[in-house]
Each structure stands twice: as structure tokens, then as C-alpha cells.
N, C-alpha and C. Protein backbone atom coordinates (compact mmCIF):
# COMPACT_ATOMS: atom_id res chain seq x y z
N UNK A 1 -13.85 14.43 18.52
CA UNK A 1 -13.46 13.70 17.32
C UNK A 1 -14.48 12.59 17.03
N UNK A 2 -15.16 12.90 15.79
CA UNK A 2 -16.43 11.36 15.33
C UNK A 2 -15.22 9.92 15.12
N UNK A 3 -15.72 8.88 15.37
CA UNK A 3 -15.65 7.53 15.24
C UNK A 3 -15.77 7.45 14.19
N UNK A 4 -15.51 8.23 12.95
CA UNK A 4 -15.31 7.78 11.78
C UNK A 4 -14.10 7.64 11.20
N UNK A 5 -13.89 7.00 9.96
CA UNK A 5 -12.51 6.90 9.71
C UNK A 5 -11.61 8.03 8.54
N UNK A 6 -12.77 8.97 7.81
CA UNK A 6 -12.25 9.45 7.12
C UNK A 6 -11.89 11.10 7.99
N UNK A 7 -12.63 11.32 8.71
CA UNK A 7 -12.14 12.32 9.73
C UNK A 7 -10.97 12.22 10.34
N UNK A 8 -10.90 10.93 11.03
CA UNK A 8 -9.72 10.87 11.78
C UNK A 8 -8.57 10.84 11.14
N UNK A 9 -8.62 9.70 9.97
CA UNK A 9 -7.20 9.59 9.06
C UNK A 9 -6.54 10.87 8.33
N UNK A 10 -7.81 12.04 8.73
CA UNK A 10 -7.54 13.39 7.79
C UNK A 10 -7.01 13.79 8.91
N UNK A 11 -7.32 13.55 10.23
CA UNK A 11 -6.62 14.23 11.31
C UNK A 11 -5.36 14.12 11.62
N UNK A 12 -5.04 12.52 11.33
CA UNK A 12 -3.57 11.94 11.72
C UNK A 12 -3.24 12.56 10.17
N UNK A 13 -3.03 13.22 9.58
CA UNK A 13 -2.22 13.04 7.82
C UNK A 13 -2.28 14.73 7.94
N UNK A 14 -2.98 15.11 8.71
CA UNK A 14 -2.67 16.65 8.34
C UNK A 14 -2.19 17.81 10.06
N UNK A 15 -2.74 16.62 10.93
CA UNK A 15 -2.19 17.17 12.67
C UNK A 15 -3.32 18.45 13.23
N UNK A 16 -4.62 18.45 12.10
CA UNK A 16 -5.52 19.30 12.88
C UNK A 16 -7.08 18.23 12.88
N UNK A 17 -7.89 18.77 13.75
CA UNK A 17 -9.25 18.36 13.60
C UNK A 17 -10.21 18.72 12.68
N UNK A 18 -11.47 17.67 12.80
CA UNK A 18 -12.26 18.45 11.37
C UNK A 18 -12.59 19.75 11.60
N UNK A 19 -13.31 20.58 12.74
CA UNK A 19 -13.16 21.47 12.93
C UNK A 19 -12.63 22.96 12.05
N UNK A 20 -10.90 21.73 11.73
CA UNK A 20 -10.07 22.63 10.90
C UNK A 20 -9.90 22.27 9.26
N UNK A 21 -9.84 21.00 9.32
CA UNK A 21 -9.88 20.95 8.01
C UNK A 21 -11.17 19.97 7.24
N UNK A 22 -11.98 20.61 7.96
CA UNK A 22 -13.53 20.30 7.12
C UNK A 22 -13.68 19.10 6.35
N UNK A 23 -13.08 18.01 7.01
CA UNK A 23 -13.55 16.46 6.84
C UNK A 23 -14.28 15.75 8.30
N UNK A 24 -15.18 15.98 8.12
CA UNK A 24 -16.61 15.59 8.76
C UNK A 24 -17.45 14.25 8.85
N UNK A 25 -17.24 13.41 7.54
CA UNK A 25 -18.05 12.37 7.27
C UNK A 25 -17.17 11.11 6.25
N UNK A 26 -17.22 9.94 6.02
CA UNK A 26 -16.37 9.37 4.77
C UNK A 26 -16.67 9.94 3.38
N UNK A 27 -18.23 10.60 3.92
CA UNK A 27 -18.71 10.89 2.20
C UNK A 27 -18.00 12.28 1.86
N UNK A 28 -17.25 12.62 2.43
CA UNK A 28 -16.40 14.14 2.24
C UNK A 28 -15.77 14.00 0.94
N UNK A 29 -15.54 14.79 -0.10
CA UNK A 29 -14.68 15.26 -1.04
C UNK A 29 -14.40 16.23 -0.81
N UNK A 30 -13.58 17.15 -1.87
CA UNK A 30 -13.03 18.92 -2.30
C UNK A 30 -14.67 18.99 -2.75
N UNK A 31 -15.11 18.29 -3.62
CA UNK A 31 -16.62 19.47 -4.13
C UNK A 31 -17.70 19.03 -3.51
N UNK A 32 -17.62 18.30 -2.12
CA UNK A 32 -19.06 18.31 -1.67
C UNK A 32 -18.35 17.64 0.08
N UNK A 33 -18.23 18.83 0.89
CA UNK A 33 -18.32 18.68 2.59
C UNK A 33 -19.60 19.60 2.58
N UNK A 34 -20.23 19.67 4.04
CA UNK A 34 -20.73 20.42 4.97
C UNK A 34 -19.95 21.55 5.54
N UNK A 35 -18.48 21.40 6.17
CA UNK A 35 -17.64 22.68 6.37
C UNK A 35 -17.05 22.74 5.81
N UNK A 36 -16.48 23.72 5.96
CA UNK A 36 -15.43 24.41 4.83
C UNK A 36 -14.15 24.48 5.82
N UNK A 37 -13.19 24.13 5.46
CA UNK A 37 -11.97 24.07 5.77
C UNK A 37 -11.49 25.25 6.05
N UNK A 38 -10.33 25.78 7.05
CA UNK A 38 -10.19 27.08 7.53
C UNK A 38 -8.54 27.48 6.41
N UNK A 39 -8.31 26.45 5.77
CA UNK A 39 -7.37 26.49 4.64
C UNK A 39 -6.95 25.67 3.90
N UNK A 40 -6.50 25.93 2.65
CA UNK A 40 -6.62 25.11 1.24
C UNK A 40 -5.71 25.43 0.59
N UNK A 41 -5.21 24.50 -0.60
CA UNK A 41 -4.51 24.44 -1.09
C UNK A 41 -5.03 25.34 -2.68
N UNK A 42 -3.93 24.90 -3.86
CA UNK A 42 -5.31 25.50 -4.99
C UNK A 42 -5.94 24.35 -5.42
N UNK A 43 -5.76 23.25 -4.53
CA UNK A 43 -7.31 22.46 -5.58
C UNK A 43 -8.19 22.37 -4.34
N UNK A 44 -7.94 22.99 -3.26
CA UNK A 44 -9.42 23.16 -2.34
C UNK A 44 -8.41 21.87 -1.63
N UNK A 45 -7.88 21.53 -1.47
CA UNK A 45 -7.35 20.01 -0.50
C UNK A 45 -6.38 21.06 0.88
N UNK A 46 -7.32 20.63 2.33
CA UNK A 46 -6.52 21.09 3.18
C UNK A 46 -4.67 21.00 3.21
N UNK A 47 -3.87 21.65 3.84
CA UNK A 47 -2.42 20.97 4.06
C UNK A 47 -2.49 19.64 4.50
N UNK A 48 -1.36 19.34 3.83
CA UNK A 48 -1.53 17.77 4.47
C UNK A 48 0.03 17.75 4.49
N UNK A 49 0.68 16.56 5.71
CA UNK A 49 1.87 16.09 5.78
C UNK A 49 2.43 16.16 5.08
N UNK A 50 1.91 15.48 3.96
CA UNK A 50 2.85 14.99 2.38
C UNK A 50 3.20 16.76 1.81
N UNK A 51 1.86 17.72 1.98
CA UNK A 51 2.27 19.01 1.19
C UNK A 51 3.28 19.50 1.92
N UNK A 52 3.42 19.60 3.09
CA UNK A 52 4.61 20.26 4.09
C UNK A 52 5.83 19.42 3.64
N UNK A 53 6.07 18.47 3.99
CA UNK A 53 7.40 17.77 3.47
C UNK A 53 7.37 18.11 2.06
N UNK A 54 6.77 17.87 0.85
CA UNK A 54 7.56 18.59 -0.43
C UNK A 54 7.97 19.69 0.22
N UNK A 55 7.19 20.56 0.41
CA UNK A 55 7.45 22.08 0.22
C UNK A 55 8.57 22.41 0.91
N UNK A 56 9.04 21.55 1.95
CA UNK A 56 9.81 22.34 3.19
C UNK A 56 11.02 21.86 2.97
N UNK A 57 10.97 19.92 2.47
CA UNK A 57 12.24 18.98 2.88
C UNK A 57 12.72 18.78 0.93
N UNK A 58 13.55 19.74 0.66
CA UNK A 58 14.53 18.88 -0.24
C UNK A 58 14.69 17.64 -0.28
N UNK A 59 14.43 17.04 -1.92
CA UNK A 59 14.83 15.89 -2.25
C UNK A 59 13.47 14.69 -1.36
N UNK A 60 12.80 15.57 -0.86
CA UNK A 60 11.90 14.18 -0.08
C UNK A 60 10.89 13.13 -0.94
N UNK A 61 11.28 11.75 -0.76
CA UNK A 61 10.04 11.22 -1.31
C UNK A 61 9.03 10.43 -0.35
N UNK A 62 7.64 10.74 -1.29
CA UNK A 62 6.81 10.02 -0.30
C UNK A 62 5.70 9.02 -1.11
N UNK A 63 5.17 8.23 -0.83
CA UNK A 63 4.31 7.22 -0.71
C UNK A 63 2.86 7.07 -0.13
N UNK A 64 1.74 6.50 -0.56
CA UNK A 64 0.90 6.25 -0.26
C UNK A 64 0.07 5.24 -0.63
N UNK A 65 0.08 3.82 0.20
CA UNK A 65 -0.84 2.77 -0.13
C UNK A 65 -1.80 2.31 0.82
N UNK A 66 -3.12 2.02 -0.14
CA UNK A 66 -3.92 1.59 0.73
C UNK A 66 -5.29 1.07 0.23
N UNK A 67 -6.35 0.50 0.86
CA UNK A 67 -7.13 0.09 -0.15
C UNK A 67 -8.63 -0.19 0.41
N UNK A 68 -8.80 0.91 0.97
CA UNK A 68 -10.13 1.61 0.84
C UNK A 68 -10.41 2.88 0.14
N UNK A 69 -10.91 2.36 -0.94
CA UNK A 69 -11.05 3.97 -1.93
C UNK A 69 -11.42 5.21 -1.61
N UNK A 70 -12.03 5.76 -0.47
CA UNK A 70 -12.63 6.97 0.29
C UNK A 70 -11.31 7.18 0.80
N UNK A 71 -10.37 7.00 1.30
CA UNK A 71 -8.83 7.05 2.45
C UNK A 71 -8.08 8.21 1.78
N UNK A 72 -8.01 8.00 -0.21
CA UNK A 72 -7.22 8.98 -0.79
C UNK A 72 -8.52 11.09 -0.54
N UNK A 73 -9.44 10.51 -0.62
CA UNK A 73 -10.38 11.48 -1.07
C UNK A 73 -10.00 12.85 0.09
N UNK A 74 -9.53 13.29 0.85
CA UNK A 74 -8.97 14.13 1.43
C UNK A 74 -7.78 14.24 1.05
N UNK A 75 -7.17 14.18 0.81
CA UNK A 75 -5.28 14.25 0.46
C UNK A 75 -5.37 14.57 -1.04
N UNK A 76 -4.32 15.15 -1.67
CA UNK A 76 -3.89 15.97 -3.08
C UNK A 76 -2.70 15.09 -3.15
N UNK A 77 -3.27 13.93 -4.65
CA UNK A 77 -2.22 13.19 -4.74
C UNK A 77 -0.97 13.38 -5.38
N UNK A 78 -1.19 14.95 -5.69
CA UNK A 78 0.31 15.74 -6.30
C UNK A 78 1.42 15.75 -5.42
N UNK A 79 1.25 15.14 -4.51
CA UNK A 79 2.18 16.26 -3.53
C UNK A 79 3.14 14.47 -2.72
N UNK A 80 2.80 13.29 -3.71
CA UNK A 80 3.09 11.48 -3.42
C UNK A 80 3.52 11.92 -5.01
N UNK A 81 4.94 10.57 -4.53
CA UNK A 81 5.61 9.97 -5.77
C UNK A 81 5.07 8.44 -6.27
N UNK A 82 4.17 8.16 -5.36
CA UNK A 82 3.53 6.86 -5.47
C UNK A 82 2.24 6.86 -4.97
N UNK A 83 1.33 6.18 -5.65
CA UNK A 83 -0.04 5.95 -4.70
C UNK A 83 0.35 4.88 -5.66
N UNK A 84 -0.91 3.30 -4.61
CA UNK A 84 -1.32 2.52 -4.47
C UNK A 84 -2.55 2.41 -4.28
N UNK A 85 -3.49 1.65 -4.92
CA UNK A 85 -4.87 0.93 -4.35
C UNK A 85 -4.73 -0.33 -4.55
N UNK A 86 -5.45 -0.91 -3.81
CA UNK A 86 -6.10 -2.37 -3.91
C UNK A 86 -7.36 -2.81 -3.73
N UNK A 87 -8.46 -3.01 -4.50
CA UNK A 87 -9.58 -3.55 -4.32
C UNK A 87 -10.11 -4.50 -4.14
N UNK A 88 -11.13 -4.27 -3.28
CA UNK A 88 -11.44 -5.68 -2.15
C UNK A 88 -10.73 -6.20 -1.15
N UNK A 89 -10.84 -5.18 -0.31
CA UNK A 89 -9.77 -5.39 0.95
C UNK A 89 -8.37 -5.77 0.62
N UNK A 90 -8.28 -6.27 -0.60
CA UNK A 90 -6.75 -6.57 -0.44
C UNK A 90 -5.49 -5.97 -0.70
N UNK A 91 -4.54 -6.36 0.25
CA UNK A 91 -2.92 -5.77 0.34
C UNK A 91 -1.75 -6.31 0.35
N UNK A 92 -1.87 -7.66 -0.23
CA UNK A 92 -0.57 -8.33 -0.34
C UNK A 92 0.13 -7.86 -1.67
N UNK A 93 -0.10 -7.26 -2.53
CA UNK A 93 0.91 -6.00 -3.62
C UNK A 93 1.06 -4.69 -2.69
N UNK A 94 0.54 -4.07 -1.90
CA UNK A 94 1.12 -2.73 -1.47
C UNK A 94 1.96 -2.67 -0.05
N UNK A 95 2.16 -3.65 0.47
CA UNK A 95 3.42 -4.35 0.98
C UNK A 95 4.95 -4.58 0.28
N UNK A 96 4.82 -5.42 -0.49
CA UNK A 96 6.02 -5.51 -1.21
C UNK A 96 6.64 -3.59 -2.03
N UNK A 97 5.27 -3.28 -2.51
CA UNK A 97 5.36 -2.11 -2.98
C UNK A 97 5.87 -1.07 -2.36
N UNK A 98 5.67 -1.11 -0.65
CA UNK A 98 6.37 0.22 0.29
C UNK A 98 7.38 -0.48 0.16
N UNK A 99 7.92 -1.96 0.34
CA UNK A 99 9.16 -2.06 1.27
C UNK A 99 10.08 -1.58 -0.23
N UNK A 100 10.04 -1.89 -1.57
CA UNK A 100 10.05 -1.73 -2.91
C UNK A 100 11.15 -0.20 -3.05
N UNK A 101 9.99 0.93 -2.58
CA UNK A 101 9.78 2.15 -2.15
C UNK A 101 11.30 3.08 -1.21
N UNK A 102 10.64 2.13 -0.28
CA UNK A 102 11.76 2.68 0.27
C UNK A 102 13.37 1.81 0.31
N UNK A 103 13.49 1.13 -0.07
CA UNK A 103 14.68 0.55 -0.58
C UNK A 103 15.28 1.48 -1.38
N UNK A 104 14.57 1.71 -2.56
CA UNK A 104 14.88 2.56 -3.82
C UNK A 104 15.27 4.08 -3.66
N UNK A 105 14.54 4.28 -2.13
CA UNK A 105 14.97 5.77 -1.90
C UNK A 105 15.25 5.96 -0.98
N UNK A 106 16.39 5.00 -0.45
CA UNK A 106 16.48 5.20 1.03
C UNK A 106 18.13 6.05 1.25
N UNK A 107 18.05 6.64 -0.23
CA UNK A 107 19.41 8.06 0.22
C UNK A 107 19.12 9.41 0.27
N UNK A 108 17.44 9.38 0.03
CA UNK A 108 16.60 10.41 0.61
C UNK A 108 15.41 10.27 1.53
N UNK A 109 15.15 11.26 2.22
CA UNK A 109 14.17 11.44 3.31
C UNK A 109 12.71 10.92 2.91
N UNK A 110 12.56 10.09 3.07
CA UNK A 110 11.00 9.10 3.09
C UNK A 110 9.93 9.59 4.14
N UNK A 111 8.31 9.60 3.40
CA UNK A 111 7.26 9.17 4.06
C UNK A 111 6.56 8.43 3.67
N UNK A 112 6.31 7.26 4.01
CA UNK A 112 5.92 6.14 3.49
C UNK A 112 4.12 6.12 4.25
N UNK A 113 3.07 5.82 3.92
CA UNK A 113 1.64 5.32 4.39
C UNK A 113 1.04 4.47 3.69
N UNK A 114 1.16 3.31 4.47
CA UNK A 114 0.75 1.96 4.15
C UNK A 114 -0.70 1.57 5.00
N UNK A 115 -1.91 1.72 5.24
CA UNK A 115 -2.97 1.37 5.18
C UNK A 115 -3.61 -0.19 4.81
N UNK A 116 -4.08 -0.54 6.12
CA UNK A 116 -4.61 -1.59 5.48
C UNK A 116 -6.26 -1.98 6.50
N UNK A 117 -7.02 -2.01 5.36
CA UNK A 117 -8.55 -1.87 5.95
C UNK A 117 -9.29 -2.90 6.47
N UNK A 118 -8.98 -4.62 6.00
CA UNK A 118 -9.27 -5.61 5.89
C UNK A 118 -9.99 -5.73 7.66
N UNK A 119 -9.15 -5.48 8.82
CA UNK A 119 -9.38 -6.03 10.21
C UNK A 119 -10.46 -4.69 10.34
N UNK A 120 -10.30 -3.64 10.14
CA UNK A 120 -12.04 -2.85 10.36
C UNK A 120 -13.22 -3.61 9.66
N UNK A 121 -13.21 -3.39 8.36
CA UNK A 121 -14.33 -4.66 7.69
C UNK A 121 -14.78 -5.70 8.43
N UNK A 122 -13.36 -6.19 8.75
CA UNK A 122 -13.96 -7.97 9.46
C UNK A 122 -14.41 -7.32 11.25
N UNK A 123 -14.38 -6.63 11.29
CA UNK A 123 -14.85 -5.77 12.73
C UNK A 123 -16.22 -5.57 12.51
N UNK A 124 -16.66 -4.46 11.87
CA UNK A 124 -17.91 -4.13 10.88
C UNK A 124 -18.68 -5.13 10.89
N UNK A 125 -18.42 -6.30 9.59
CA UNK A 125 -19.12 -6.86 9.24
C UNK A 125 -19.86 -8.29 9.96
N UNK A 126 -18.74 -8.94 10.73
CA UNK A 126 -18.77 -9.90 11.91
C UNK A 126 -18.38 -9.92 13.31
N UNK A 127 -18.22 -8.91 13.64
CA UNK A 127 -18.48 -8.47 15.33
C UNK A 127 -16.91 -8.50 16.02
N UNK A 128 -16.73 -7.66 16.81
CA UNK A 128 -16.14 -7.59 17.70
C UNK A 128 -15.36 -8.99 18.12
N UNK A 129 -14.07 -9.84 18.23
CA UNK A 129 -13.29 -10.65 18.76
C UNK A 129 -14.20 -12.08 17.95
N UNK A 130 -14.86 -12.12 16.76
CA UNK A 130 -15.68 -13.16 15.93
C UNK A 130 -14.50 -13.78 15.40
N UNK A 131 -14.55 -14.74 15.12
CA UNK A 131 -12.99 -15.38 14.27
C UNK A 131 -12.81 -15.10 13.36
N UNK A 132 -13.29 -14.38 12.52
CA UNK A 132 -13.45 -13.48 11.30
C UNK A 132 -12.26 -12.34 11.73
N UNK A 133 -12.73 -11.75 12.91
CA UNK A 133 -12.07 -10.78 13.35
C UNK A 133 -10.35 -10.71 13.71
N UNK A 134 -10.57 -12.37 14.08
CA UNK A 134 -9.49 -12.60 14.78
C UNK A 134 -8.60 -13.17 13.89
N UNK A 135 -9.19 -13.76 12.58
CA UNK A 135 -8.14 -13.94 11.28
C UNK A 135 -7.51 -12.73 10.74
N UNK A 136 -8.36 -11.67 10.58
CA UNK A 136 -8.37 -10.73 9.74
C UNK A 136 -6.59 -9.84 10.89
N UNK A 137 -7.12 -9.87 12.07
CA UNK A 137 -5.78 -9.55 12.98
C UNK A 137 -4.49 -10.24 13.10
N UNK A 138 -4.59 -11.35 12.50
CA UNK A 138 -3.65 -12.49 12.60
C UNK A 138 -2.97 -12.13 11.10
N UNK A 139 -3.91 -12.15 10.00
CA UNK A 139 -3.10 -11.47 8.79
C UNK A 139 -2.36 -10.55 8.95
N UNK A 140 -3.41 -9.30 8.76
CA UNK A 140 -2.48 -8.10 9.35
C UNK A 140 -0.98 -8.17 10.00
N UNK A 141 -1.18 -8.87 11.09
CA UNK A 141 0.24 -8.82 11.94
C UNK A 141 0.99 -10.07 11.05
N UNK A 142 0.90 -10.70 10.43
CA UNK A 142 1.64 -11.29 9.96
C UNK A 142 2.56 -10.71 8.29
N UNK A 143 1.08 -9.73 7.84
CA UNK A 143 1.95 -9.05 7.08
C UNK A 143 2.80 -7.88 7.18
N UNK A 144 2.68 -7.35 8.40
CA UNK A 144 3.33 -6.64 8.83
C UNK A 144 4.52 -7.18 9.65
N UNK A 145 4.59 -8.19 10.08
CA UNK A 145 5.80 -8.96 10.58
C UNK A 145 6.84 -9.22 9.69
N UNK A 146 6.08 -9.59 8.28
CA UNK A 146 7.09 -10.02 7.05
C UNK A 146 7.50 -8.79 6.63
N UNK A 147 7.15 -7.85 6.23
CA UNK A 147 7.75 -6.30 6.16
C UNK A 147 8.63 -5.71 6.87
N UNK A 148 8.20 -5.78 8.15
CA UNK A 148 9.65 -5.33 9.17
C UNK A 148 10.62 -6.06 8.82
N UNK A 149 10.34 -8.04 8.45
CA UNK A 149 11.48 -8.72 8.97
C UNK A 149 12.36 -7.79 7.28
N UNK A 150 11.60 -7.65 6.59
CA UNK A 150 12.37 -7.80 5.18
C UNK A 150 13.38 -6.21 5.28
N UNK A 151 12.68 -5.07 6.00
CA UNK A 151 13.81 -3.91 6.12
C UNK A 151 14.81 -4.43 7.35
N UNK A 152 14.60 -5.43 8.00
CA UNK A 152 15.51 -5.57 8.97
C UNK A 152 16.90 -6.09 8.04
N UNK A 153 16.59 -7.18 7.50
CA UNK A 153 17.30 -7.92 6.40
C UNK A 153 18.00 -7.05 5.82
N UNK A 154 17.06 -6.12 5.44
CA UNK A 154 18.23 -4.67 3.75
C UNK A 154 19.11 -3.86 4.97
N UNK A 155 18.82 -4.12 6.68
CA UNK A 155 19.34 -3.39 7.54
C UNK A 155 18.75 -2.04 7.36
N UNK A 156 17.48 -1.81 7.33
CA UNK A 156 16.95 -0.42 7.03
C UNK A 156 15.93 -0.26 8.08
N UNK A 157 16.01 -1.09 8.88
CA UNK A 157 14.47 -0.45 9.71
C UNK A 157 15.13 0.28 11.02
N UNK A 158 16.54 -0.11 11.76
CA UNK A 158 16.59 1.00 12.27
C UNK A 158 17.14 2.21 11.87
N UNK A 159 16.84 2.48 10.23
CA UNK A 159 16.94 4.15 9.77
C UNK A 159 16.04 4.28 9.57
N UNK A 160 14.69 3.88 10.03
CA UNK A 160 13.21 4.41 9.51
C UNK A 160 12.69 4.95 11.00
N UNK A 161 11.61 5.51 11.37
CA UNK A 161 11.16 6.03 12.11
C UNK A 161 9.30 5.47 11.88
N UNK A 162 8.62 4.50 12.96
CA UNK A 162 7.96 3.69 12.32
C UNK A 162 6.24 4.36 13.13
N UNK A 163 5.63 4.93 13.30
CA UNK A 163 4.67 5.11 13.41
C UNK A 163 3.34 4.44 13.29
N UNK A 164 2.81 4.18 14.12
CA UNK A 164 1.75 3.05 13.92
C UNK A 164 0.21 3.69 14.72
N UNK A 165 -0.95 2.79 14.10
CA UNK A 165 -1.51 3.65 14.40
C UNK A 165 -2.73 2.29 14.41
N UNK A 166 -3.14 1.56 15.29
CA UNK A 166 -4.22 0.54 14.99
C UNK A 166 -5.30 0.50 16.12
N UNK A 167 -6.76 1.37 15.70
CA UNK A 167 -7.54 1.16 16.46
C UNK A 167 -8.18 0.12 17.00
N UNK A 168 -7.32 -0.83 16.70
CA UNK A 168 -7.99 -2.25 17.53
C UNK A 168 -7.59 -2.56 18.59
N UNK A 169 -6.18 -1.76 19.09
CA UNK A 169 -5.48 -2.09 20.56
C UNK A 169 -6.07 -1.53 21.20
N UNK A 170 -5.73 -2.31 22.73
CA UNK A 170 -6.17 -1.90 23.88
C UNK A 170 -4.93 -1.92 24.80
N UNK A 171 -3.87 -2.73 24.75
CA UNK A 171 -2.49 -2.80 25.00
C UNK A 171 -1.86 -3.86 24.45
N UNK A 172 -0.29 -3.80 24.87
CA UNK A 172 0.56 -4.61 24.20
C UNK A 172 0.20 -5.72 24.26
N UNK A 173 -0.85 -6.29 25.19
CA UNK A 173 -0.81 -7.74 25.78
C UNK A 173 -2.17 -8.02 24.22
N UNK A 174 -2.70 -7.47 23.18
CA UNK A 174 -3.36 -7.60 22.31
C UNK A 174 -4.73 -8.08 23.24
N UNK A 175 -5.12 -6.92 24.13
CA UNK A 175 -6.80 -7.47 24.35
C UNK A 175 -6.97 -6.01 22.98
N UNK A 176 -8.02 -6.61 22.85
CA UNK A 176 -8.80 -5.80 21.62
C UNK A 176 -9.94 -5.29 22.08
N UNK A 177 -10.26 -3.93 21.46
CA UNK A 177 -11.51 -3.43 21.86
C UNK A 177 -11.71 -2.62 20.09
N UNK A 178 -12.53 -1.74 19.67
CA UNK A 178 -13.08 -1.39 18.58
C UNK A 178 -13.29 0.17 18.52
N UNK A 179 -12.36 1.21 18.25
CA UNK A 179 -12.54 2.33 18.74
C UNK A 179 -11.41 2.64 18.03
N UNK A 180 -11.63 4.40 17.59
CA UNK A 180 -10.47 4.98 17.02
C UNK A 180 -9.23 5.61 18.02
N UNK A 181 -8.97 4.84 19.30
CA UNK A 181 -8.13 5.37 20.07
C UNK A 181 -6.91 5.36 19.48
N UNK A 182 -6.48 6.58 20.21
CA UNK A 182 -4.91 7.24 19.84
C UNK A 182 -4.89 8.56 18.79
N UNK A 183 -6.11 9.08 18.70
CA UNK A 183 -6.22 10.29 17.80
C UNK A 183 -5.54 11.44 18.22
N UNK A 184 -5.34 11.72 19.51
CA UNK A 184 -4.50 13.08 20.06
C UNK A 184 -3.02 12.64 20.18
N UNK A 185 -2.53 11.63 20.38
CA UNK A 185 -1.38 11.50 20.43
C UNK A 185 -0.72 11.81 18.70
N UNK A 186 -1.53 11.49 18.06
CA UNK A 186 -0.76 10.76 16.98
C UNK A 186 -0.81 12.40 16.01
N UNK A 187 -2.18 13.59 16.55
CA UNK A 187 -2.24 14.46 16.24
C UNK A 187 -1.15 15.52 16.75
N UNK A 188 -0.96 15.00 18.03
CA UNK A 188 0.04 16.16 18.45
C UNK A 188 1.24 16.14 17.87
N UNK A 189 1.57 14.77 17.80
CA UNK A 189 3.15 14.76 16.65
C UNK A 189 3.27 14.98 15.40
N UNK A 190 2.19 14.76 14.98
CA UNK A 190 1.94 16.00 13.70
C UNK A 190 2.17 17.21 13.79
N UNK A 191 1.32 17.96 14.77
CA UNK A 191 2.03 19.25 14.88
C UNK A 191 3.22 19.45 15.22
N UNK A 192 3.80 18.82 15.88
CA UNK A 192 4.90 19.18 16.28
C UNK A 192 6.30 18.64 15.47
N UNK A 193 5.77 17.76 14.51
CA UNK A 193 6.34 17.76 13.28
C UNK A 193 6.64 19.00 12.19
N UNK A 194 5.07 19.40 11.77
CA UNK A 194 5.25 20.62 11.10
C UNK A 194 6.21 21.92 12.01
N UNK A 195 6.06 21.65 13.29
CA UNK A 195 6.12 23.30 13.98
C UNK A 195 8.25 22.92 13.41
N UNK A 196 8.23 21.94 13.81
CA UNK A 196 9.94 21.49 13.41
C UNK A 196 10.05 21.82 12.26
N UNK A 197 9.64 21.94 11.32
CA UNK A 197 10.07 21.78 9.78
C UNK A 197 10.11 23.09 9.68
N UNK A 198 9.20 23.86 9.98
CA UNK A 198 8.90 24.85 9.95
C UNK A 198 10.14 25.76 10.58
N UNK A 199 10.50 25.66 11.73
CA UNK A 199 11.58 26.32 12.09
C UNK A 199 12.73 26.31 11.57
N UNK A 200 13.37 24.68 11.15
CA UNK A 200 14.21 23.88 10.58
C UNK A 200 14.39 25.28 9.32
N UNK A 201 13.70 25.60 8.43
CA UNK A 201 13.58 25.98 6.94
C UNK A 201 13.52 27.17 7.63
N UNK A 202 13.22 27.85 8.51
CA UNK A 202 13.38 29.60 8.67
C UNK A 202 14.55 29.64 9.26
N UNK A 203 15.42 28.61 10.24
CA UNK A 203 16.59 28.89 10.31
C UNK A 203 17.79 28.79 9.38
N UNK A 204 17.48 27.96 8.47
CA UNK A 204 18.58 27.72 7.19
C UNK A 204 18.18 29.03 6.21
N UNK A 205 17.20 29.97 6.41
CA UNK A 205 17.05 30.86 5.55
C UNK A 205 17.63 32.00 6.40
């Protein structure tokens, strides 16, 4: 698996490697990779999470915010009742906007992806544990602290199922290191998401 981010995020959003679904580089689109994907949709966009849940889960809605503009460029935004961007690292509107989201639809089956790019940048651009770095982590968790607290409040976060995914850990104790760790874990429950749905819908048939 490359240390890049548009490979991997295609990996965690669809549960295969580039390998399989021919996102290789950030500069990847539908009309210009190097591989070719081993399957497609009809606009050339591998399966992705979001296409399996329409197709499989009645009534499902899903979501997508985030705000690095390359992040959507693998995914078919037909298949989201919402996208979000924000330009220039910022994400204090697509916060309010998931929790928004799923409030509004929380008497149907939700997938919510909330993205936020700001602590890679400040990684990138000013080094490894730089105070740059270490603001940019301190936001983050703080806007993500105010989000949990606010579904805790509507009493909705223990009906959510919360998935997380931040290559800056190294463990709970927050030493930090700079690496896309956690790509197989987070891939295997993907599959084994779909392989569920999948059965789920051939046994009700």
C-alpha cells in the first residue's frame, strides 16, 4: 500500500487495494489513472461503500464531507445525499453539517464521512510534532470533541457506530508519528461489511 492519501482513502471507502481498484496516485481520476480498475460502475467509478449501501440497504442515507478537493475524485457522487467541501483547509461548516445530517435522518440507516485535512498539511508543510503540528491536532480533537459531545446531548451517539481512522496515532497515550497506519484493519471491515450485506439481501430474497 503507497503512503499516499488518495490510494488509501480509496482503499478504506471501497475495502480493496489499488491493485483492485486502480487508484494509484492523488492525481488519479475516471479519465486519466495508469491502471485500470478490475471493476466499474457506468461512469468508470470503482464500487464504493456508499454504492453497496444504496443498492443493498433500503431507505439508506449517506453523507460526505471534506475538504481536500482530490478526496471526492475516486467516489461517484450519485450514490451521497450530501457532499460537502470546504476550501482552504477549513471545516468548521462540515461539522455542524454531519451532526445536522444525521439528526435529520436518524430513523434511517446512516453513513456519514467527515474528513478533515488541516493536521496532514500542518504535518507536510511544518514538520513532524512542530507547533504548527501540534495546533492543527489540538483543533481537530477539539472539533471532534464538540461533535461527539453534541450527538451525546440529541442521545444519538450510542446509536451510531463510529469509525475512525487518523494516521497520526501511534497509541492512545497520543505519541504521534506520520504514516498511513491502520490501512488493513480498516480494509478488512470493509470487506466484511460488504460480504454481510451481501448475504443479509440474498437471504431476505
Amino acid at each position: 500500500m503507497p503512503s499516499v492519501t488518495l490510494p488509501n482513502w480509496t482503499s478504506h471507502l471501497t475495502g480493496f487495494g489499488p491493485e483492485e481498484h486502480g487508484v494509484t496516485s492523488n492525481s488519479c481520476t475516471v479519465e486519466k489513472h495508469e491502471l485500470a480498475p478490475i471493476d466499474s460502475d457506468a461512469e468508470g467509478y470503482y464500487p464504493s461503500i456508499f454504492k453497496v449501501l444504496k443498492e443493498q440497504v433500503p431507505h439508506v442515507k449517506t453523507a460526505y464531507y471534506y475538504n481536500w478537493a482530490e478526496l471526492i475524485n475516486s467516489m461517484n457522487k450519485k450514490y451521497m445525499d450530501e457532499v460537502s467541501f470546504q476550501y482552504h483547509d477549513k471545516y468548521d461548516s462540515n461539522y455542524p453539517k454531519a451532526y445536522e445530517f444525521i439528526v435529520q435522518n436518524q430513523k434511517d440507516p446512516e453513513l456519514v464521512f467527515l474528513y478533515s485535512v488541516h493536521t496532514d498539511h500542518a504535518g507536510h508543510n511544518y514538520g513532524w510534532m512542530s507547533p504548527q503540528y501540534i495546533a492543527a491536532i489540538e483543533s481537530a480533537d477539539s472539533a471532534i470533541g464538540g461533535f461527539l459531545d453534541k450527538l451525546k446531548a440529541a442521545h444519538l451517539y450510542k446509536k451510531n457506530l463510529f469509525l475512525t481512522h487518523n494516521r497520526s496515532w501511534r497509541n492512545w497515550k497520543r505519541q504521534w508519528r506520520y504514516n498511513h497506519a491502520g490501512n488493513a484493519s480498516a480494509m478488512g471491515y470493509y470487506r466484511s461489511l460488504y460480504k454481510k450485506i451481501r448475504i443479509s439481501r440474498f437471504l431476505q430474497q
